[in-house]
C-alpha atoms as a PDB file:
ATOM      1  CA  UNK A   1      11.990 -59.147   7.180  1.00  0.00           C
ATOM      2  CA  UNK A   2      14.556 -58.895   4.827  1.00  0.00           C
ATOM      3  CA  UNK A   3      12.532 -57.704   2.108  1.00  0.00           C
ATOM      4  CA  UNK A   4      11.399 -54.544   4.308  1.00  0.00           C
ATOM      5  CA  UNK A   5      15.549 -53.937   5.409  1.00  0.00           C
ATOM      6  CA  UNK A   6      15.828 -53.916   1.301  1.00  0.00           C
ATOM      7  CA  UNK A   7      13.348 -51.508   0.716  1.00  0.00           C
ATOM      8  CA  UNK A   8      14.099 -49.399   3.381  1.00  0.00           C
ATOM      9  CA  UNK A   9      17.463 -48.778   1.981  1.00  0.00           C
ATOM     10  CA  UNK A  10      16.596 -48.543  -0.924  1.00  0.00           C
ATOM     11  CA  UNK A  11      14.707 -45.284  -0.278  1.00  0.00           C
ATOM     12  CA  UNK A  12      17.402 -44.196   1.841  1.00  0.00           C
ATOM     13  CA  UNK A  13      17.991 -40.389   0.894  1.00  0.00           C
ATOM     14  CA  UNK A  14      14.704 -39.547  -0.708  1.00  0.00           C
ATOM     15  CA  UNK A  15      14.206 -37.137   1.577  1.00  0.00           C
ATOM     16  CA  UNK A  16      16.949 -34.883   0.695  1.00  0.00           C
ATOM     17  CA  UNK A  17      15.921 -35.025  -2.666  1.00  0.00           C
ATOM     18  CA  UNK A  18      12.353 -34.043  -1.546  1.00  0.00           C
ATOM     19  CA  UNK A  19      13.417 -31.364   0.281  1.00  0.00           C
ATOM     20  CA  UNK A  20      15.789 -29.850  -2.674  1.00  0.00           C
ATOM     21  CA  UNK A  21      12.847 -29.753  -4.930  1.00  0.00           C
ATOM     22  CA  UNK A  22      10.484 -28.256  -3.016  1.00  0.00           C
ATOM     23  CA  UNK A  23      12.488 -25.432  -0.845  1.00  0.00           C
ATOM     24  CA  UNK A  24      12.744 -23.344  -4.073  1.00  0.00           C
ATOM     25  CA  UNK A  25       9.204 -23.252  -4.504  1.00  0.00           C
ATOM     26  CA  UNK A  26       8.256 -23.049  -0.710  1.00  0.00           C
ATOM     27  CA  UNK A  27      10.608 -19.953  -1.148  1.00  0.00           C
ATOM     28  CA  UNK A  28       8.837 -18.268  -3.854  1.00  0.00           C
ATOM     29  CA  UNK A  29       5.763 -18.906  -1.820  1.00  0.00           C
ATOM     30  CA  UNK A  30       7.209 -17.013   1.206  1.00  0.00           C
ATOM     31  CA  UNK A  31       8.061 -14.363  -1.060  1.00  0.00           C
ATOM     32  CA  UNK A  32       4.768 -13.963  -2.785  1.00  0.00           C
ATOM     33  CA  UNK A  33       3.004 -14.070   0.507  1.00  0.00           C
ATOM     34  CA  UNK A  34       5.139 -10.904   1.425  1.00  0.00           C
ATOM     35  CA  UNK A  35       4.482  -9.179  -2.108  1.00  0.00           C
ATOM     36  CA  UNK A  36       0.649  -9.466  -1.067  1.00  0.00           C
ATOM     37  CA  UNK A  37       0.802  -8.379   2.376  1.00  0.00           C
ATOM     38  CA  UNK A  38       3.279  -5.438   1.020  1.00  0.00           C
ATOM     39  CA  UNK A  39      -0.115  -4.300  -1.490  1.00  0.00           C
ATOM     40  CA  UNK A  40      -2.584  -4.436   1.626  1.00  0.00           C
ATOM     41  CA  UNK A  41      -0.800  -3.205   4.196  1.00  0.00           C
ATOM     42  CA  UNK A  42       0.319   0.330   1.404  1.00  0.00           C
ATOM     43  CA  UNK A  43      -3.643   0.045   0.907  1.00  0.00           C
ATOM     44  CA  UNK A  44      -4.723   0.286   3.972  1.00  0.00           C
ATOM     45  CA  UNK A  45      -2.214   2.844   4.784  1.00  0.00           C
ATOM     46  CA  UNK A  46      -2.626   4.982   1.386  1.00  0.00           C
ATOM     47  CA  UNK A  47      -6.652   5.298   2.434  1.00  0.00           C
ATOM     48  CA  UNK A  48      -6.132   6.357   5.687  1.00  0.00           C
ATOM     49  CA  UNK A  49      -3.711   8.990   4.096  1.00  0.00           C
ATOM     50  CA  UNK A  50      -5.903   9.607   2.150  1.00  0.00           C
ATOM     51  CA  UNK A  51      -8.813  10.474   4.705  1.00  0.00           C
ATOM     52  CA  UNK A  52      -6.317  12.614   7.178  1.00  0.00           C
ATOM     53  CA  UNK A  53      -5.769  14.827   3.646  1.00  0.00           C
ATOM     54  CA  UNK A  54      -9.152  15.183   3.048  1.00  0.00           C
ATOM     55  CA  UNK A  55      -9.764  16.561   7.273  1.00  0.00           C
ATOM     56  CA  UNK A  56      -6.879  18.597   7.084  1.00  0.00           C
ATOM     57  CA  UNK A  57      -8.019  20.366   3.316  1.00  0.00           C
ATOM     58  CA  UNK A  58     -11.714  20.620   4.548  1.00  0.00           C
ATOM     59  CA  UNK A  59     -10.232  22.444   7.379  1.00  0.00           C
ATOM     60  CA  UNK A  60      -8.408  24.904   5.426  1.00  0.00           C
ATOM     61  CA  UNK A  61      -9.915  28.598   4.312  1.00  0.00           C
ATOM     62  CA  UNK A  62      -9.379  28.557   0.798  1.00  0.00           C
ATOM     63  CA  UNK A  63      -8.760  26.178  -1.946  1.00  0.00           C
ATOM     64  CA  UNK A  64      -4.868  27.191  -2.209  1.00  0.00           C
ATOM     65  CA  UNK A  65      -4.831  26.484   1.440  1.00  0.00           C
ATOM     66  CA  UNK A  66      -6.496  23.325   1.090  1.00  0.00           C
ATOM     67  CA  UNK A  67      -3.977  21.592  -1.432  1.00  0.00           C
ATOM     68  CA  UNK A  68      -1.294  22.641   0.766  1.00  0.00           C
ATOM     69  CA  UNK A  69      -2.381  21.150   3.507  1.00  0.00           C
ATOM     70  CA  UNK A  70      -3.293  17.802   1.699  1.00  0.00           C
ATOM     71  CA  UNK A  71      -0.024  17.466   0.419  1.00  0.00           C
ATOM     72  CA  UNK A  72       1.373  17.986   3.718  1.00  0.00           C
ATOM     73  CA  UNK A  73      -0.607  15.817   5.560  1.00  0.00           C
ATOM     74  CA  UNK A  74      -0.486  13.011   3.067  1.00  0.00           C
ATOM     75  CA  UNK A  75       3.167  12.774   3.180  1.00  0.00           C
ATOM     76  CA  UNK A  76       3.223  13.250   6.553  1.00  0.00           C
ATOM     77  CA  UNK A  77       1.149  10.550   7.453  1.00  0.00           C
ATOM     78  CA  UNK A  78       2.405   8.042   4.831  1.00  0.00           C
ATOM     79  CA  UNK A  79       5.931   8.903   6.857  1.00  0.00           C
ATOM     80  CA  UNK A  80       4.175   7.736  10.235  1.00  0.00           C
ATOM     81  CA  UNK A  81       3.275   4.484   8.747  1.00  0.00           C
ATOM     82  CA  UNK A  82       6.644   4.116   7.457  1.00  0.00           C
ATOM     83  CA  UNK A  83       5.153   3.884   3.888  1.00  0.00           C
ATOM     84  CA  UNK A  84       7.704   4.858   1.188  1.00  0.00           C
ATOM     85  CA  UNK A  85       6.640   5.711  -1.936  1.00  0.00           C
ATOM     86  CA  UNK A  86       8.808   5.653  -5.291  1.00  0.00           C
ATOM     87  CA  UNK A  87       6.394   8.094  -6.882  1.00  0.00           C
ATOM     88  CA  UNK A  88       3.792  10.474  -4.670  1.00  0.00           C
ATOM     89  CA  UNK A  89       1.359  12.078  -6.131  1.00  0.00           C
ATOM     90  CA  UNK A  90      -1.804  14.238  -3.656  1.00  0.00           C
ATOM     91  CA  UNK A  91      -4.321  15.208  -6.332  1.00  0.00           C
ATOM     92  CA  UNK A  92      -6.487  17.666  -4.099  1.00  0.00           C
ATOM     93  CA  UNK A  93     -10.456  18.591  -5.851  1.00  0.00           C
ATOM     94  CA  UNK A  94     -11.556  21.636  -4.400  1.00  0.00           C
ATOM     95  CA  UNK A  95     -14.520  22.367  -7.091  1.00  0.00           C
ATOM     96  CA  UNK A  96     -17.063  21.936  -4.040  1.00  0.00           C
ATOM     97  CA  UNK A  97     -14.939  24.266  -1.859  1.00  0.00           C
ATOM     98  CA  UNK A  98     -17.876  26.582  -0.360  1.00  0.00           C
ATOM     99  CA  UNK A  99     -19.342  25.926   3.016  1.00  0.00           C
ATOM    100  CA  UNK A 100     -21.516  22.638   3.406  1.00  0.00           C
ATOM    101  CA  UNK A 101     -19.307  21.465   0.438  1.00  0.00           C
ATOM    102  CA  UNK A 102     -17.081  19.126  -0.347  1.00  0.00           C
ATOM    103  CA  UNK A 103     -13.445  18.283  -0.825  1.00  0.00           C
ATOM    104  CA  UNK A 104     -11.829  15.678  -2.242  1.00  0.00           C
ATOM    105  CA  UNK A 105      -8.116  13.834  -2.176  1.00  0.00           C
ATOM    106  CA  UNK A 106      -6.495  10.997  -4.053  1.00  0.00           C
ATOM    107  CA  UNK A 107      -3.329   9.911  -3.389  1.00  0.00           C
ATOM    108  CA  UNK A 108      -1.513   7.467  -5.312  1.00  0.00           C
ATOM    109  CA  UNK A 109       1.677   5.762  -4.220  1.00  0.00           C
ATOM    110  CA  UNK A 110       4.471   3.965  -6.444  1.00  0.00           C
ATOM    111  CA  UNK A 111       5.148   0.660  -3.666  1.00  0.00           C
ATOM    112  CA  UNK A 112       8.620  -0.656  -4.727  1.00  0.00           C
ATOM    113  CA  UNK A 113       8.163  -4.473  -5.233  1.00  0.00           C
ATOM    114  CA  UNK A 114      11.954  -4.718  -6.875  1.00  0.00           C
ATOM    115  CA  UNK A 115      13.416  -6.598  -3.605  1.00  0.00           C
ATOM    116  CA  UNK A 116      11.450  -9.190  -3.996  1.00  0.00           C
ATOM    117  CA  UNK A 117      13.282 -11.100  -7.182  1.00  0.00           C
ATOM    118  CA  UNK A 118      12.309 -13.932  -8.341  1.00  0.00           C
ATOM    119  CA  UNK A 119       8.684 -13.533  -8.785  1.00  0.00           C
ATOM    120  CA  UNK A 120       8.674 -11.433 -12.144  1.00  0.00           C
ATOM    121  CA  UNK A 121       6.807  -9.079 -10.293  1.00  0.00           C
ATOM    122  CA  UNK A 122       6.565  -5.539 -11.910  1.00  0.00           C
ATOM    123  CA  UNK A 123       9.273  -3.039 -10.113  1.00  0.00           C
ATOM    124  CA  UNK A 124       6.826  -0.636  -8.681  1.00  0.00           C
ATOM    125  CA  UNK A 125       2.509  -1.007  -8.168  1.00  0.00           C
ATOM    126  CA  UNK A 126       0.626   1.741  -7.986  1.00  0.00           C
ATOM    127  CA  UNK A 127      -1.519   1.925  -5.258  1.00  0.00           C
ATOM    128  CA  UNK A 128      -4.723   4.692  -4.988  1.00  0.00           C
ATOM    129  CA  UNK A 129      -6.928   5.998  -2.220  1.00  0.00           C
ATOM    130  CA  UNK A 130      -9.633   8.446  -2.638  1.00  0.00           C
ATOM    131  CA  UNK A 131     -11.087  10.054   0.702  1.00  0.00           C
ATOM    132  CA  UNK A 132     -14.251  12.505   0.362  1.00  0.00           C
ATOM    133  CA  UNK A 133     -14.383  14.833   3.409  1.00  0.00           C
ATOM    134  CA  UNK A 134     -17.339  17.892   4.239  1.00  0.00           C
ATOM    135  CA  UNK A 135     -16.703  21.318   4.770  1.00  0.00           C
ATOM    136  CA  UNK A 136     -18.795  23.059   7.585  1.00  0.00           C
ATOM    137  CA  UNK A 137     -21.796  24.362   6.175  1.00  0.00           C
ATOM    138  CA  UNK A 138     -21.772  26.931   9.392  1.00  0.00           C
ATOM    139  CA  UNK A 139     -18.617  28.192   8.825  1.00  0.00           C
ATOM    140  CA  UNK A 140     -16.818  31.046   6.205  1.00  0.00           C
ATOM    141  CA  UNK A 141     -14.984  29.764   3.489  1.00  0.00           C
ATOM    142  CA  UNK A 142     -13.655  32.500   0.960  1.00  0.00           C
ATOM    143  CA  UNK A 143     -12.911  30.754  -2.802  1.00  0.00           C
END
């Protein structure tokens, strides 16, 4: 019985010294976890964008139309998510802009990664959605 006391004690405190080694690294973890679900959630939300730009060009009457209404759509929808980029950038394709054609939009969006130190993570990721969307083959479209 004496030997267990002994032992006992002599492990008394190991537990601190567990938990200062390892809360650094369950804090980089944490932070790591967030970096990641920072990337998907600006993915997710960067394609959607990216698909409401597309509607709202296809919708439009001529390709100078179209662009403006991509870019305003984009950044108003990226706003609604509460998306911020660093860098915006609406590339609007309007090659295919003749009825039953097509229109495409890309957006790419600079997602700020800065706050998160600690994880030598570059300051900014770019992040890219493409969104395809048809123009009505029944309807006028002057180019």
């Amino acid at each position: 019985m004496r030997r267990l006391h002994a032992r006992l004690a002599d492990e008394q405190g190991s537990v601190t010294v567990e938990l200062v080694l390892v809360t650094p690294l369950l804090i980089l973890f944490l932070l790591f976890v967030v970096a990641l679900g920072r990337l998907a959630t600006s993915r997710i939300d960067v394609s959607g964008a990216a698909a409401q730009a597309a509607r709202a060009a296809s919708i439009a009457r001529d390709p100078t139309d179209a662009t403006s209404a991509a870019q305003q759509t984009a950044t108003a929808a990226l706003a609604d998510d509460h998306v911020t980029c660093a860098d915006l950038a609406v590339a609007t394709d309007t090659a295919g802009f003749v009825a039953g054609g097509t229109v495409s939009v890309t957006i790419t969006c600079h997602v700020d990664l800065a706050d998160l130190a600690g994880l030598r993570l570059p300051a900014s990721t770019a992040v890219t959605g493409t969104a395809v969307s048809s123009i009505d083959a029944y309807r006028e479209a002057s180019s």
